[in-house]
Protein backbone atom coordinates (compact mmCIF):
# COMPACT_ATOMS: atom_id res chain seq x y z
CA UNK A 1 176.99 137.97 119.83
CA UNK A 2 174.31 135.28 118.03
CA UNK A 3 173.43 133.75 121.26
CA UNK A 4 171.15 136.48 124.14
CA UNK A 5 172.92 136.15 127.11
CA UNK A 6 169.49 135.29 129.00
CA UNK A 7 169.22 132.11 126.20
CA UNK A 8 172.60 131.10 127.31
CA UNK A 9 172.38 130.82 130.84
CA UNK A 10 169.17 129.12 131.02
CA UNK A 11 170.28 126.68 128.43
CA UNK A 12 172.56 124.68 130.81
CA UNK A 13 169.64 124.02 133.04
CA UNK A 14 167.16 123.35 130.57
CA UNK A 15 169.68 120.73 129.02
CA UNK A 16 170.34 118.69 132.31
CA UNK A 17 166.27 118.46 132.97
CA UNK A 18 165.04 117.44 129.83
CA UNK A 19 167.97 115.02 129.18
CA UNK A 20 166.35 111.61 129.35
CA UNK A 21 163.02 112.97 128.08
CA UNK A 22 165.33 114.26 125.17
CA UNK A 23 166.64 110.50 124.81
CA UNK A 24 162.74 109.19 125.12
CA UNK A 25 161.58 111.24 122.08
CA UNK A 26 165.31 110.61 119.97
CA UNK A 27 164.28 107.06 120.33
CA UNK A 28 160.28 107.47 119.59
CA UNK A 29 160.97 107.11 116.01
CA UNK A 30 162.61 104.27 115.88
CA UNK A 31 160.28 102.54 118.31
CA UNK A 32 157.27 103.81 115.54
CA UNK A 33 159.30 102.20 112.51
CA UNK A 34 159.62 99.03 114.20
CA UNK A 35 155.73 98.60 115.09
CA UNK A 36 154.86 100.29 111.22
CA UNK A 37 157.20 97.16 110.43
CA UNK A 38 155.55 94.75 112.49
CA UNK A 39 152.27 94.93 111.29
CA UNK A 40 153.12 95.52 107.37
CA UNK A 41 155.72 92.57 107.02
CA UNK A 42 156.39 90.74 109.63
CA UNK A 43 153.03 90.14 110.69
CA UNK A 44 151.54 89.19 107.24
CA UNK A 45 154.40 86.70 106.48
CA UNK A 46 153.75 84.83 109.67
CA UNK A 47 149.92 84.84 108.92
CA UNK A 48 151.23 83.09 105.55
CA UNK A 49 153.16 81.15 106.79
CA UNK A 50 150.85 79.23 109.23
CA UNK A 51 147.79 78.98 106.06
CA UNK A 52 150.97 77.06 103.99
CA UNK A 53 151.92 74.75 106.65
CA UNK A 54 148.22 73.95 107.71
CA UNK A 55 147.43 73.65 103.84
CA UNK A 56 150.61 70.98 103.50
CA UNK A 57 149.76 69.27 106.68
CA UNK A 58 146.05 68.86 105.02
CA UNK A 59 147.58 67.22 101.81
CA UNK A 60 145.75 63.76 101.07
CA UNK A 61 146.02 61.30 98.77
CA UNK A 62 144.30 62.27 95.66
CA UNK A 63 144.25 65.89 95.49
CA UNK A 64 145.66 67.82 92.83
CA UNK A 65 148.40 70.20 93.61
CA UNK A 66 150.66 72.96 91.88
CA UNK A 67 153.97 73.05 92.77
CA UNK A 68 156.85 75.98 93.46
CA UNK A 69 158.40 74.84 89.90
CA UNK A 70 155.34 74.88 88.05
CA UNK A 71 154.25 71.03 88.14
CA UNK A 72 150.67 70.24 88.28
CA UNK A 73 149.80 66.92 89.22
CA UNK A 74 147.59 64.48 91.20
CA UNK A 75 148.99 63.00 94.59
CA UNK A 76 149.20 59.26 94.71
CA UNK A 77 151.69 58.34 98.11
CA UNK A 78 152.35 60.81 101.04
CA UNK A 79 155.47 60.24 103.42
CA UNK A 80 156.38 62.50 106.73
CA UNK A 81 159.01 64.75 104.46
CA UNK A 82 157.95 63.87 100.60
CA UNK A 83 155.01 63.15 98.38
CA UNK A 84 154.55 61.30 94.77
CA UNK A 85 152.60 63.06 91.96
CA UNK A 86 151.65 61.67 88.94
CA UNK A 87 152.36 64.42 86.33
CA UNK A 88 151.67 61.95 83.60
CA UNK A 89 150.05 58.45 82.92
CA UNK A 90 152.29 56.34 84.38
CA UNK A 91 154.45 59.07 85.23
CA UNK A 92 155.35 59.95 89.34
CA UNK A 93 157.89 62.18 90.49
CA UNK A 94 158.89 62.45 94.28
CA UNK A 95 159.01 65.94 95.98
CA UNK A 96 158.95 67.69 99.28
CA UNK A 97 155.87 68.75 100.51
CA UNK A 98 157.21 72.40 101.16
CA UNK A 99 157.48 72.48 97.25
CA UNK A 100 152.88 72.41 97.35
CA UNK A 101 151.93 76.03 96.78
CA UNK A 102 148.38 75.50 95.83
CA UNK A 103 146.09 72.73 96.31
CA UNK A 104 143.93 73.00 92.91
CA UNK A 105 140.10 72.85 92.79
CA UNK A 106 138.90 69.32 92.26
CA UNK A 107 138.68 67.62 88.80
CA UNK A 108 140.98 70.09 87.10
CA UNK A 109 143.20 67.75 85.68
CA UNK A 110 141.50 65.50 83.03
């Protein structure tokens, strides 16, 4: 009634060919997301990721740094894991070097 009959015996045969080509362009769009995602998030994060850990690894004694809490101080002792900034005359607080998040131009503490 809805269907010709020519459409419905051809549509058996046309099914079984283009079955895996069928599965191939189901899955195309999900293949495109994940690249689209690749190169908008993931990649960018990593490329972050590497400038912060190159940036901490390049800490020295002396420079000023901001940290993740807000703390702006001068460096004074650096350890594998932790460093000492002096927030303060006199005053020196211990944290990890993960917690660096900028390494401030010099002289701007004064």
């Amino acid at each position: 009634m809805f269907i010709s009959s020519a459409f419905a015996q051809t549509a058996p045969a046309a099914a079984a060919g283009g079955d895996f080509m069928s599965q191939l362009m189901g899955m195309a769009p999900l293949a495109l997301m994940f690249v689209v995602l690749y190169f908008v998030m993931i990649r960018p994060q990593m490329k972050r990721q590497k400038e912060h850990r190159a940036m901490v690894e390049a800490l020295a004694k002396g420079d000023e740094v901001a940290t993740a809490g807000g703390i702006i101080g001068r460096v004074t002792r650096l350890s594998e894991q932790f460093l000492h900034i002096e927030i303060a005359s006199g005053v020196e607080i211990q944290i990890q070097r993960s917690a660096v998040v900028q390494v401030l131009p010099k002289d701007t503490l004064k």
